[in-house]
N, C-alpha and C. Protein backbone atom coordinates (compact mmCIF):
# COMPACT_ATOMS: atom_id res chain seq x y z
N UNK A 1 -51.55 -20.67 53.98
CA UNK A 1 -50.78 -19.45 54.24
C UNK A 1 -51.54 -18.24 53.69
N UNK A 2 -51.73 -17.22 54.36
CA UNK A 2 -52.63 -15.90 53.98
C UNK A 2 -51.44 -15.38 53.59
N UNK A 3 -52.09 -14.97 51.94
CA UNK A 3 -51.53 -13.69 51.23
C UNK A 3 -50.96 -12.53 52.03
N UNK A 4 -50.24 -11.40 51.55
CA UNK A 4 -49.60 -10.25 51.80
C UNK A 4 -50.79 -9.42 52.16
N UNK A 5 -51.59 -9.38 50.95
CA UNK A 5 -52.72 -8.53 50.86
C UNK A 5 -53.31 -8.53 52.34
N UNK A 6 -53.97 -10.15 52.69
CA UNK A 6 -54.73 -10.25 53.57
C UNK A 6 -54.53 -9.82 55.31
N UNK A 7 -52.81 -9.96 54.97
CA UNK A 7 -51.76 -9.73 56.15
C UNK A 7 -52.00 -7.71 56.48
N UNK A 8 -52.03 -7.31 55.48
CA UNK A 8 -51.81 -6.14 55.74
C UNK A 8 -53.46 -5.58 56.09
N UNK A 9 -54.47 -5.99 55.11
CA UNK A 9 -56.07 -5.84 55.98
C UNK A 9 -55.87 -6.04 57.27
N UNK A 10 -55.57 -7.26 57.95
CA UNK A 10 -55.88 -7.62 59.03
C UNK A 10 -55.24 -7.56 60.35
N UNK A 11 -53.61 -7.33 59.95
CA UNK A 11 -53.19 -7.31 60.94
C UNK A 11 -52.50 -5.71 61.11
N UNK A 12 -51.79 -5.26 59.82
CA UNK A 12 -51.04 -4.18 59.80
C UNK A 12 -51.93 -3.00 60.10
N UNK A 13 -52.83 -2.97 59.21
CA UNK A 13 -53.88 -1.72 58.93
C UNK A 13 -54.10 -1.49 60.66
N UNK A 14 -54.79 -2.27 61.31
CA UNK A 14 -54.66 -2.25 63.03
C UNK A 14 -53.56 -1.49 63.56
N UNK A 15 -52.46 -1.92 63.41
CA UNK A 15 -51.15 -1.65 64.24
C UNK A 15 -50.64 -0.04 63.67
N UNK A 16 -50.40 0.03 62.47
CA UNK A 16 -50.48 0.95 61.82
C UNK A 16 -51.64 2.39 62.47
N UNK A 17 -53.00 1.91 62.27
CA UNK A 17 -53.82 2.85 62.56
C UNK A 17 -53.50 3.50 64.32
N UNK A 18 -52.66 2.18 64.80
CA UNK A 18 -52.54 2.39 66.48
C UNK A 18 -51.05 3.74 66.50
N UNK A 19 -49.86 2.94 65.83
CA UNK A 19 -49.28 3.64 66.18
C UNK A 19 -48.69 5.49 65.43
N UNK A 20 -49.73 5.53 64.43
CA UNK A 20 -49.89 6.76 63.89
C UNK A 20 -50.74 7.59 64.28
N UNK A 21 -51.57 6.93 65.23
CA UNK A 21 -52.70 7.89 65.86
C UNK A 21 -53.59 8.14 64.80
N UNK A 22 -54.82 7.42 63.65
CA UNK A 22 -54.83 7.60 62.76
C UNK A 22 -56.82 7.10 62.84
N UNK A 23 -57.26 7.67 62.81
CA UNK A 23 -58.82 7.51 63.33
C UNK A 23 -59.35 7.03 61.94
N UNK A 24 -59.07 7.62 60.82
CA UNK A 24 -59.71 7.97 59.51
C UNK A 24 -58.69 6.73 59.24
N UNK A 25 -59.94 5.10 58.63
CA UNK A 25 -59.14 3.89 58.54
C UNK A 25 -58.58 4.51 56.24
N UNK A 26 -59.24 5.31 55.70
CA UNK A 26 -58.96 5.73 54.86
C UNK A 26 -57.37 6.05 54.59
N UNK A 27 -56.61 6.89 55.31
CA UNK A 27 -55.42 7.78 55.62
C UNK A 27 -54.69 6.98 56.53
N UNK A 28 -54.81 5.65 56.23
CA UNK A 28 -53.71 4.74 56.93
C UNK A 28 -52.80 4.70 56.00
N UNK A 29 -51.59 4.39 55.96
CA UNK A 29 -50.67 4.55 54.83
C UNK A 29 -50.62 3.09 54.21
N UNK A 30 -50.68 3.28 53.11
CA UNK A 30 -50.72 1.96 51.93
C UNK A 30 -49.75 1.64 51.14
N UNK A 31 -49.16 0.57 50.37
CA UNK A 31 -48.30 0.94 49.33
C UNK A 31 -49.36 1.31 47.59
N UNK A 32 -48.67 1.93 47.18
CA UNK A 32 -49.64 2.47 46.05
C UNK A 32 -49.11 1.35 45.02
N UNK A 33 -47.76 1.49 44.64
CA UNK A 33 -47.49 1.00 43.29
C UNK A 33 -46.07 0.46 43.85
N UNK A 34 -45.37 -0.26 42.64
CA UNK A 34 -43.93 -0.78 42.56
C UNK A 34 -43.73 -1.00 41.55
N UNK A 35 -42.46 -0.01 40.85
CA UNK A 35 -41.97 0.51 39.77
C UNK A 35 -40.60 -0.52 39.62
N UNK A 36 -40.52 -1.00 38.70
CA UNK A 36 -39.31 -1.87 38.52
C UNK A 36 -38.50 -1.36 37.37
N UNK A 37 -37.00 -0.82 37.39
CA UNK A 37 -36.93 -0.48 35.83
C UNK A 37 -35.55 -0.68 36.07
N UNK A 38 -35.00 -0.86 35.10
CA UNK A 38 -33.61 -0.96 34.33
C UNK A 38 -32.92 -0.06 33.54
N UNK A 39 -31.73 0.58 34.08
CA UNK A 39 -31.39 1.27 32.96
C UNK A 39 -30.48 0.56 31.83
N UNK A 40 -30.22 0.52 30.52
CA UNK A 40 -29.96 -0.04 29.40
C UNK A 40 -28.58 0.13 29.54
N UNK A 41 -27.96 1.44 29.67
CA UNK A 41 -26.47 1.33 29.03
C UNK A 41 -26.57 1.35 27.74
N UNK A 42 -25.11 0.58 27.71
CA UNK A 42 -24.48 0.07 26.21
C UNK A 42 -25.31 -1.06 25.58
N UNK A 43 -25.77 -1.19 26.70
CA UNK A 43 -26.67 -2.56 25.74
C UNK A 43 -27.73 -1.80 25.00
N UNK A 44 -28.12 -0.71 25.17
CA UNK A 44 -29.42 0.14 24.36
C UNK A 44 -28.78 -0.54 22.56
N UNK A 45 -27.66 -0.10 22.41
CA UNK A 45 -27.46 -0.47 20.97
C UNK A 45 -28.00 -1.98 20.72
N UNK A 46 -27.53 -2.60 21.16
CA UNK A 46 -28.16 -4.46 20.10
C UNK A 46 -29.51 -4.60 21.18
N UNK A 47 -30.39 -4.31 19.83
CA UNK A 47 -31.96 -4.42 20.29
C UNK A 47 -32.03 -5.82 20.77
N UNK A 48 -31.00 -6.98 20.67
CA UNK A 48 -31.79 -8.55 20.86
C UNK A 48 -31.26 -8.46 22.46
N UNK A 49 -29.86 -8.14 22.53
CA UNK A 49 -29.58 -7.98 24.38
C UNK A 49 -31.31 -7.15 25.05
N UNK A 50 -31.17 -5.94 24.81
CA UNK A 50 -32.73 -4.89 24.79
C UNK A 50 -33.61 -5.92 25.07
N UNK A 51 -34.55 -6.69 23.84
CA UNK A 51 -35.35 -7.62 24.22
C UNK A 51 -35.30 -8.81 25.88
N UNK A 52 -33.87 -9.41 25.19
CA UNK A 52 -33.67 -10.47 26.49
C UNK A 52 -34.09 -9.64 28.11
N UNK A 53 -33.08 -8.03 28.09
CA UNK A 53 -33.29 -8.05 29.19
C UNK A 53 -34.76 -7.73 29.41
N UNK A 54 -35.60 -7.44 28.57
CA UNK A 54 -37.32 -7.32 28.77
C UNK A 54 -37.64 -8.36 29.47
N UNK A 55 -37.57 -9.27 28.65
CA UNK A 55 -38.12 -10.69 28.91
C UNK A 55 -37.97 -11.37 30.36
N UNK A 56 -36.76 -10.47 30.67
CA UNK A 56 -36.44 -11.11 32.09
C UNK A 56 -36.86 -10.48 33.31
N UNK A 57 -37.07 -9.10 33.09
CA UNK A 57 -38.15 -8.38 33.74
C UNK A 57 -39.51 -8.67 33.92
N UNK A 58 -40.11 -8.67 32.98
CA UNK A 58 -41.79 -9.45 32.52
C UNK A 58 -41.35 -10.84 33.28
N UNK A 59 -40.48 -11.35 33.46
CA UNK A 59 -40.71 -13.26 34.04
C UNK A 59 -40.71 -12.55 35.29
N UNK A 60 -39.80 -11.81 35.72
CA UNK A 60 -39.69 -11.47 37.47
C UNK A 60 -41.13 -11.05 38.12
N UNK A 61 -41.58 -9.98 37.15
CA UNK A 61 -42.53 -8.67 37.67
C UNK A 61 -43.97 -10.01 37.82
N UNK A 62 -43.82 -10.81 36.66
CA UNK A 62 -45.14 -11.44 35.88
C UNK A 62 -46.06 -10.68 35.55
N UNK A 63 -45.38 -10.25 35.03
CA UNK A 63 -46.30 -8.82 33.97
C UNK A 63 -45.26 -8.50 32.72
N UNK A 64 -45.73 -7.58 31.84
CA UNK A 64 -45.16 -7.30 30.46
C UNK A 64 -44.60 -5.93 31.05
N UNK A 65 -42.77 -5.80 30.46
CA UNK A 65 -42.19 -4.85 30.87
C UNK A 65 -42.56 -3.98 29.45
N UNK A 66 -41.96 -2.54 29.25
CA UNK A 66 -42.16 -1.99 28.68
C UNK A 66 -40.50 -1.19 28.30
N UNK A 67 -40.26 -1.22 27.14
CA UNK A 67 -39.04 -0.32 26.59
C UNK A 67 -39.22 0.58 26.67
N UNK A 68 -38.39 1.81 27.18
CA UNK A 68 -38.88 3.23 27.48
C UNK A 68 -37.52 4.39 26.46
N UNK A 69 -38.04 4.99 25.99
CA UNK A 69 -36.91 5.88 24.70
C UNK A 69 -36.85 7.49 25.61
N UNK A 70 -35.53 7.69 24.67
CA UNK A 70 -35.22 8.72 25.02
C UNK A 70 -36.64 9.73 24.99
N UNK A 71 -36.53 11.18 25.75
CA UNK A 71 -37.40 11.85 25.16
C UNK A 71 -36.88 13.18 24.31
N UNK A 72 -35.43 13.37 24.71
CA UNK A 72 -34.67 14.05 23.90
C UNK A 72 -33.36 13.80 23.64
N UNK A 73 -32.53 14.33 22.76
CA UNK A 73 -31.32 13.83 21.99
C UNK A 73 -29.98 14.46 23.18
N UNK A 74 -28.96 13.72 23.81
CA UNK A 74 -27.97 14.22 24.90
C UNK A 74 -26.67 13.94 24.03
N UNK A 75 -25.97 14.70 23.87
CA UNK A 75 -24.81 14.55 22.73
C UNK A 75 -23.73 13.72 23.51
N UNK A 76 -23.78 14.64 25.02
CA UNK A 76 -22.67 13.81 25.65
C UNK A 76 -22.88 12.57 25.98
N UNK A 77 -23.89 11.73 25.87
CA UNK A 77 -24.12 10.64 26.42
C UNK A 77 -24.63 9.53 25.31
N UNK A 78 -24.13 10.35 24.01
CA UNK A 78 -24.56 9.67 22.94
C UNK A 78 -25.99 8.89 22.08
N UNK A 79 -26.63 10.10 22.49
CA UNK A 79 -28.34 9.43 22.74
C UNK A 79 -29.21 10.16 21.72
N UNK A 80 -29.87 9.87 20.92
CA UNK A 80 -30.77 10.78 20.46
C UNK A 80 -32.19 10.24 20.52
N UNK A 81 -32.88 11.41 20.12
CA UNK A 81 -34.50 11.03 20.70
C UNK A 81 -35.02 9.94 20.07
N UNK A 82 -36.34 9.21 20.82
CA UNK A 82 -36.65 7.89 20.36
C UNK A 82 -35.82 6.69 20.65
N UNK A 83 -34.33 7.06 20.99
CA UNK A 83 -33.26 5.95 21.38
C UNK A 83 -34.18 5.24 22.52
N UNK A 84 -33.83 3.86 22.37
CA UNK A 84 -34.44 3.17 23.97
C UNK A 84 -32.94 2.96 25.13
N UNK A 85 -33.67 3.78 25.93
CA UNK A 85 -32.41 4.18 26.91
C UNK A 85 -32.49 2.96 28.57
N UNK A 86 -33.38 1.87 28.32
CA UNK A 86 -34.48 1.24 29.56
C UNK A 86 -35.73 0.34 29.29
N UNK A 87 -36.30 0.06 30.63
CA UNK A 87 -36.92 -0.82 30.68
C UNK A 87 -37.85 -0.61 31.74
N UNK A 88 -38.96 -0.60 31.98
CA UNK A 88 -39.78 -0.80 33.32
C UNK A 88 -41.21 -1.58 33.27
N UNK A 89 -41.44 -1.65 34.63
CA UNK A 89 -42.81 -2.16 34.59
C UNK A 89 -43.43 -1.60 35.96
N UNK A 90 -44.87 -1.26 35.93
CA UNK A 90 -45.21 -0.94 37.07
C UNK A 90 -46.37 -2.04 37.69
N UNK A 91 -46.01 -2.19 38.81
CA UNK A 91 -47.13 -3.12 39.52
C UNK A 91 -48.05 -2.80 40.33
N UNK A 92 -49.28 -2.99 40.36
CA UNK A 92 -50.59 -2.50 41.28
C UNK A 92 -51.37 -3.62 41.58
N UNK A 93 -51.82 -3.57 42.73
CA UNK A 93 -52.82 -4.72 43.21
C UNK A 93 -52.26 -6.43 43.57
N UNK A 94 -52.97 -7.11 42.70
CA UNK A 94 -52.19 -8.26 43.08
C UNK A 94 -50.72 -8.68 42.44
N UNK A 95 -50.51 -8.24 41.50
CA UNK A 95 -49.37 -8.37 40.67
C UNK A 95 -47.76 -7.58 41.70
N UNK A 96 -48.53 -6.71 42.52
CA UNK A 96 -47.87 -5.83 43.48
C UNK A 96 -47.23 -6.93 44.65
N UNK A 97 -48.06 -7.41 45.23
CA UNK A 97 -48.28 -7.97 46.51
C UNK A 97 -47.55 -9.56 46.10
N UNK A 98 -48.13 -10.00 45.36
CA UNK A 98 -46.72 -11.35 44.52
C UNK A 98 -45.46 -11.10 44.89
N UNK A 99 -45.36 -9.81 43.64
CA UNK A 99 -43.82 -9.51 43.82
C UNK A 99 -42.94 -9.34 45.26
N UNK A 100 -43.69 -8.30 46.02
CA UNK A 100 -43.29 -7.94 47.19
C UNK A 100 -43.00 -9.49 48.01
N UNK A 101 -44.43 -10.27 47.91
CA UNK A 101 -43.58 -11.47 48.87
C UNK A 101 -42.31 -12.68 48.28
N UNK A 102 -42.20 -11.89 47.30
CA UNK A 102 -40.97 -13.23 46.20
C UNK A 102 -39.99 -12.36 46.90
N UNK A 103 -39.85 -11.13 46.89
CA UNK A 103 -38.82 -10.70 46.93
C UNK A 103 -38.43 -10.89 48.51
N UNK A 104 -39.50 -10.09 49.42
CA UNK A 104 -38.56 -10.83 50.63
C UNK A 104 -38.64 -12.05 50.92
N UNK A 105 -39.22 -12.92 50.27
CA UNK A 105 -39.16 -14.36 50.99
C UNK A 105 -38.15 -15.39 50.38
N UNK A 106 -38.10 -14.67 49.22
CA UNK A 106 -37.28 -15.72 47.90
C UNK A 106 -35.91 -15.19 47.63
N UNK A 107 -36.41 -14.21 46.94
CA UNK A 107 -34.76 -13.40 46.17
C UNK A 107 -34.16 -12.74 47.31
N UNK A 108 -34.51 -12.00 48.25
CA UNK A 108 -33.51 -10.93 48.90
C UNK A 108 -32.87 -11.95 49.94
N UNK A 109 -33.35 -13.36 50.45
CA UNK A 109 -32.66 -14.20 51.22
C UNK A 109 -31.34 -14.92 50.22
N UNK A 110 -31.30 -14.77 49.38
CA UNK A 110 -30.48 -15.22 48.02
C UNK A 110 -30.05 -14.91 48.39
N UNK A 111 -29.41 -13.38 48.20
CA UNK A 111 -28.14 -12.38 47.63
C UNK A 111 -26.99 -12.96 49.10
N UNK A 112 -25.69 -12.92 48.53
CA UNK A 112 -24.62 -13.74 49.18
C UNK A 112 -24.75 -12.03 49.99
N UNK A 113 -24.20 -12.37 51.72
CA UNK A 113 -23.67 -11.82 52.52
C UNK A 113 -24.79 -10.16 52.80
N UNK A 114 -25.86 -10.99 52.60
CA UNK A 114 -27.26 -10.08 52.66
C UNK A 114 -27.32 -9.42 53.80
N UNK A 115 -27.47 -8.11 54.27
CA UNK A 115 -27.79 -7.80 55.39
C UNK A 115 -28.67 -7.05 55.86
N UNK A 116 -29.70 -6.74 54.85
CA UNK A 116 -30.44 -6.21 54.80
C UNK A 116 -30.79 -4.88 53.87
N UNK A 117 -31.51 -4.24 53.35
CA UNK A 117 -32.07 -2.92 52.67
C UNK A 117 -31.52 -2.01 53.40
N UNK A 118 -30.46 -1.05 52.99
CA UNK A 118 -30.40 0.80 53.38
C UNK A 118 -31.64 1.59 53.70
N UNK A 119 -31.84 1.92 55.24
CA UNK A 119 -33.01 2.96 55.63
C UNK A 119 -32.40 4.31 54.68
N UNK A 120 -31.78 4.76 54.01
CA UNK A 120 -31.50 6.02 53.21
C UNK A 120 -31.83 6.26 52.06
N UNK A 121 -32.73 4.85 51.69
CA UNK A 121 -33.60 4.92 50.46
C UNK A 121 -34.50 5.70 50.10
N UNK A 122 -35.08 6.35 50.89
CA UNK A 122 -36.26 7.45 51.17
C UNK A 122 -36.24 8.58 50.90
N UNK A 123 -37.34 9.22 50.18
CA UNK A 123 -37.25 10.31 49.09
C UNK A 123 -37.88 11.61 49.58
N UNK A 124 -38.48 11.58 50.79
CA UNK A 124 -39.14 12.50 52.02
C UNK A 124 -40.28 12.85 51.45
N UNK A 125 -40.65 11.70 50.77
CA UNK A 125 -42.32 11.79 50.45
C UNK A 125 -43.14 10.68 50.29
N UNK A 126 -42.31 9.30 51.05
CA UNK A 126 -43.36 8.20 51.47
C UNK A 126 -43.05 7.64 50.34
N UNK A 127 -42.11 7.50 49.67
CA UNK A 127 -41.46 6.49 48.58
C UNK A 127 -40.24 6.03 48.69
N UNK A 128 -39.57 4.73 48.81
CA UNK A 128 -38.29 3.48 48.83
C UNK A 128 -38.02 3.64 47.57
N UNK A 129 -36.53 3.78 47.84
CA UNK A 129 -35.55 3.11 46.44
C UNK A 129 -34.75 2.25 46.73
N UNK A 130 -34.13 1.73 46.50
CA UNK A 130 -33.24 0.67 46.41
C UNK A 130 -32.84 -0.26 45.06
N UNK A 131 -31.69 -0.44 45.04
CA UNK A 131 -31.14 -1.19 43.80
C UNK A 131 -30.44 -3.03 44.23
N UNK A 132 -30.65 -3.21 42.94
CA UNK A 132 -30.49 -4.99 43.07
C UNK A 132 -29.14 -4.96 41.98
N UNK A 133 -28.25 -5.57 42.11
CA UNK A 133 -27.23 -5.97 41.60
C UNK A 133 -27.41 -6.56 40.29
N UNK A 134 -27.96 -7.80 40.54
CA UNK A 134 -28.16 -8.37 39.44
C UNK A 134 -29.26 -9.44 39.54
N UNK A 135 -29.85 -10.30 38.47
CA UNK A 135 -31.37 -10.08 38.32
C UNK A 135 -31.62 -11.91 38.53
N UNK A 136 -30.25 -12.72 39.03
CA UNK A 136 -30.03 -14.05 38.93
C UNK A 136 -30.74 -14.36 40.52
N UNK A 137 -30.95 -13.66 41.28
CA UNK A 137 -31.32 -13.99 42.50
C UNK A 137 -32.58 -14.46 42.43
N UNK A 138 -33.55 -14.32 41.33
CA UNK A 138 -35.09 -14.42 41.25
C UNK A 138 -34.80 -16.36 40.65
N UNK A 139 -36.19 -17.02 41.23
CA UNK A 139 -36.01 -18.03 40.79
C UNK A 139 -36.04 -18.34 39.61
N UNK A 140 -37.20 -17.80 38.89
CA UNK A 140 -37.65 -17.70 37.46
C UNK A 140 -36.27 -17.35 36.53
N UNK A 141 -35.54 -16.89 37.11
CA UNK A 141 -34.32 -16.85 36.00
C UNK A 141 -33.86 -17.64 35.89
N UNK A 142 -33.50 -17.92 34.37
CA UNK A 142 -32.41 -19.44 34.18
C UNK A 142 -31.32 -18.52 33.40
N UNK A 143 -30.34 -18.82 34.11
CA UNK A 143 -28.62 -18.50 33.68
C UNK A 143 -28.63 -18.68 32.45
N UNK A 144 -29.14 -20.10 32.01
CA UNK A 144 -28.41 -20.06 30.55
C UNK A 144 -28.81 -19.45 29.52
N UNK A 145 -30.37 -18.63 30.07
CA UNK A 145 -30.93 -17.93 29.04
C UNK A 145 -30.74 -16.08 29.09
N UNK A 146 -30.20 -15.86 29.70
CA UNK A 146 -29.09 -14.47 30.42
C UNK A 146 -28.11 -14.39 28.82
N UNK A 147 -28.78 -13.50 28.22
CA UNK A 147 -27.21 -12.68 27.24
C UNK A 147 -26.29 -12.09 28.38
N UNK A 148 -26.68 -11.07 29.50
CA UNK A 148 -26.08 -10.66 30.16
C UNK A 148 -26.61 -9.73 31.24
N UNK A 149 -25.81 -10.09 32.41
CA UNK A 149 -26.72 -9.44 33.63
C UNK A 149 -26.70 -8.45 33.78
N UNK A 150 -27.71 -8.02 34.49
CA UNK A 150 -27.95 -6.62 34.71
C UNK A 150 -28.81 -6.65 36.23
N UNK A 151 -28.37 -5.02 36.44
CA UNK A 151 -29.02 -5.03 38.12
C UNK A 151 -30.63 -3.72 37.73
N UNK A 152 -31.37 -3.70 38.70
CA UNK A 152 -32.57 -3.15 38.64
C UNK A 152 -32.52 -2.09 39.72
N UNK A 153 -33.35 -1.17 39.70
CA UNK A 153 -33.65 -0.40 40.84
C UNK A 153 -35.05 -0.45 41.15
N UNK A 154 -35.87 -0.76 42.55
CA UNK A 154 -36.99 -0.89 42.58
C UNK A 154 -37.55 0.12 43.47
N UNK A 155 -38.70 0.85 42.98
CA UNK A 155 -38.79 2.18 43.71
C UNK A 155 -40.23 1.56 44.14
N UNK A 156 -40.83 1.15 45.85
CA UNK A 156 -41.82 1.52 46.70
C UNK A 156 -42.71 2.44 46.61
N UNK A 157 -43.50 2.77 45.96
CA UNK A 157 -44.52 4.06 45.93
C UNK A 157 -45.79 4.16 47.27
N UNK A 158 -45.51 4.30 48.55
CA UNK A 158 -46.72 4.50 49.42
C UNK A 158 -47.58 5.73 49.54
N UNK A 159 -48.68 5.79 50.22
CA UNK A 159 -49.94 6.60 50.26
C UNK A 159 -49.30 7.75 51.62
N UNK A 160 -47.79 7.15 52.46
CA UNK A 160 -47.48 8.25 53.49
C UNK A 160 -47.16 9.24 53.24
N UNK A 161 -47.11 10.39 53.83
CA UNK A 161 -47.13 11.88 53.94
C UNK A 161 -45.27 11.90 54.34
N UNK A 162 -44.99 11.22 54.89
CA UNK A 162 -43.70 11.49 55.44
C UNK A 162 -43.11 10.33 55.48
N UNK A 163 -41.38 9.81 55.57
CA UNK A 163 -40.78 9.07 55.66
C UNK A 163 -40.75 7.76 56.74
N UNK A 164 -40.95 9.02 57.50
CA UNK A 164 -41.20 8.12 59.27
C UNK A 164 -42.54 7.00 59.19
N UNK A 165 -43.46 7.21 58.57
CA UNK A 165 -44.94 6.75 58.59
C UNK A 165 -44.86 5.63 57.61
N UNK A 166 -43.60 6.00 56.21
CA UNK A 166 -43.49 5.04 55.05
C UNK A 166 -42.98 3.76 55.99
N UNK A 167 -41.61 3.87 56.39
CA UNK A 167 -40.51 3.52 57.37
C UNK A 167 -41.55 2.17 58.36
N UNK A 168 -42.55 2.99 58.86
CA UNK A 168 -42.90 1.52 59.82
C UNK A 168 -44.12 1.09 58.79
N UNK A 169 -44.58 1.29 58.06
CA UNK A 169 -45.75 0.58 56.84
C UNK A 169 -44.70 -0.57 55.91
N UNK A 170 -43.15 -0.25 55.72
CA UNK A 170 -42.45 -1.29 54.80
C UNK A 170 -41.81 -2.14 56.38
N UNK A 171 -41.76 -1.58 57.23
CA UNK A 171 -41.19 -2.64 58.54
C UNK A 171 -42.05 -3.67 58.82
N UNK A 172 -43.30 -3.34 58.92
CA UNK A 172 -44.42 -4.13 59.24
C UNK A 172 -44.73 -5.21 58.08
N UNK A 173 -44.73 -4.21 57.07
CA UNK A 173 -44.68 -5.68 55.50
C UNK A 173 -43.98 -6.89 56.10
N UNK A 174 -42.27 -6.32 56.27
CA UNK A 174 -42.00 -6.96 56.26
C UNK A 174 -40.20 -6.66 55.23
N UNK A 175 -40.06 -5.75 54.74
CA UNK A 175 -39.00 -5.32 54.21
C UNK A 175 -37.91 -5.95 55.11
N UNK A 176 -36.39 -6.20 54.49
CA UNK A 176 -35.67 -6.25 55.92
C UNK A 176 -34.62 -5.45 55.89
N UNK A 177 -34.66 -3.85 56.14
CA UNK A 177 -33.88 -2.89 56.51
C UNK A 177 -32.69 -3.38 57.34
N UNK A 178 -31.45 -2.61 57.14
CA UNK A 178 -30.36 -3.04 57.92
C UNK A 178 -30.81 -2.58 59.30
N UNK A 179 -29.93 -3.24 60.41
CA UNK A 179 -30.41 -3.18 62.00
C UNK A 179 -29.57 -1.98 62.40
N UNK A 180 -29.85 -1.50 63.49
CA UNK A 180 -29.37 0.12 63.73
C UNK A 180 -29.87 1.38 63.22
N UNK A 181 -29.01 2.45 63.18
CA UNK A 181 -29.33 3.91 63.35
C UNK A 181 -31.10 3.93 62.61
């Protein structure tokens, strides 16, 4: 079975370059990065919940997540600077291209009564958002080692200029956007 990577050299980069009108194989649209992060909540207080949910990020991403702190003190939200408010990890290259095929091939066929990714994820500058419920859909998770679940938001970072261009570069991956409008 050929990798993601190899899928997108060989077959996408083609189709892509065809239907963008796109001469310069440079300025074909790519994905750049994939940002995985968590926000903390209430769990920010007990650093060992904090840790677990690291740990379970780093098993998903297969990479080392990173605790991310306040950068300033919010009274209403009970936070002061240095607080760890999160969690992320960013992925590039092959660590990228893993993830991407676990997720549509593995986890996003999981989720009960799935129907696909929201096209309204899009930030009108060639970057996907979308959020995950909770983090049990990945195989690598074992339940019994879960203090407590938590859902992720995973933000798409591509090389497109515009939405429309991002839109058929994650169709062609292979994303599975809901059907219609």
């Amino acid at each position: 079975m050929s990798t993601l990577r190899e899928k997108f050299n060989k077959e996408i980069k083609p189709i892509l370059s065809k239907d963008l009108d796109i001469k310069n194989p440079m300025l074909i649209p790519s994905i750049e990065k994939i940002v995985i992060s968590v926000g903390a909540g209430d769990s920010a207080k007990d650093m060992k919940v904090m840790q677990n949910m690291a740990d379970t990020i780093s098993l998903i991403a297969g990479q080392k997540s990173v605790i991310t702190n306040a950068h300033k003190s919010v009274a209403g939200f009970k936070v002061r600077e240095g607080f760890p408010v999160g969690i992320k990890v960013t992925l590039r290259a092959g660590n990228m291209y893993n993830f991407l095929t676990k997720l549509i091939s593995i986890a996003l066929p999981r989720v009960k009564d799935f129907r696909g990714l929201p096209r309204t994820g899009f930030d009108g500058r060639g970057s996907y958002n979308f959020g995950l419920n909770e983090q049990l859909m990945f195989p690598e998770v074992e339940y019994d080692k879960i203090i407590k679940t938590h859902g992720m938001n995973i933000t798409i970072v591509t090389t497109a200029k515009n939405d429309k261009d991002a839109f058929r570069l994650l169709e062609l991956i292979g994303i599975p956007f809901v059907r219609g409008r």
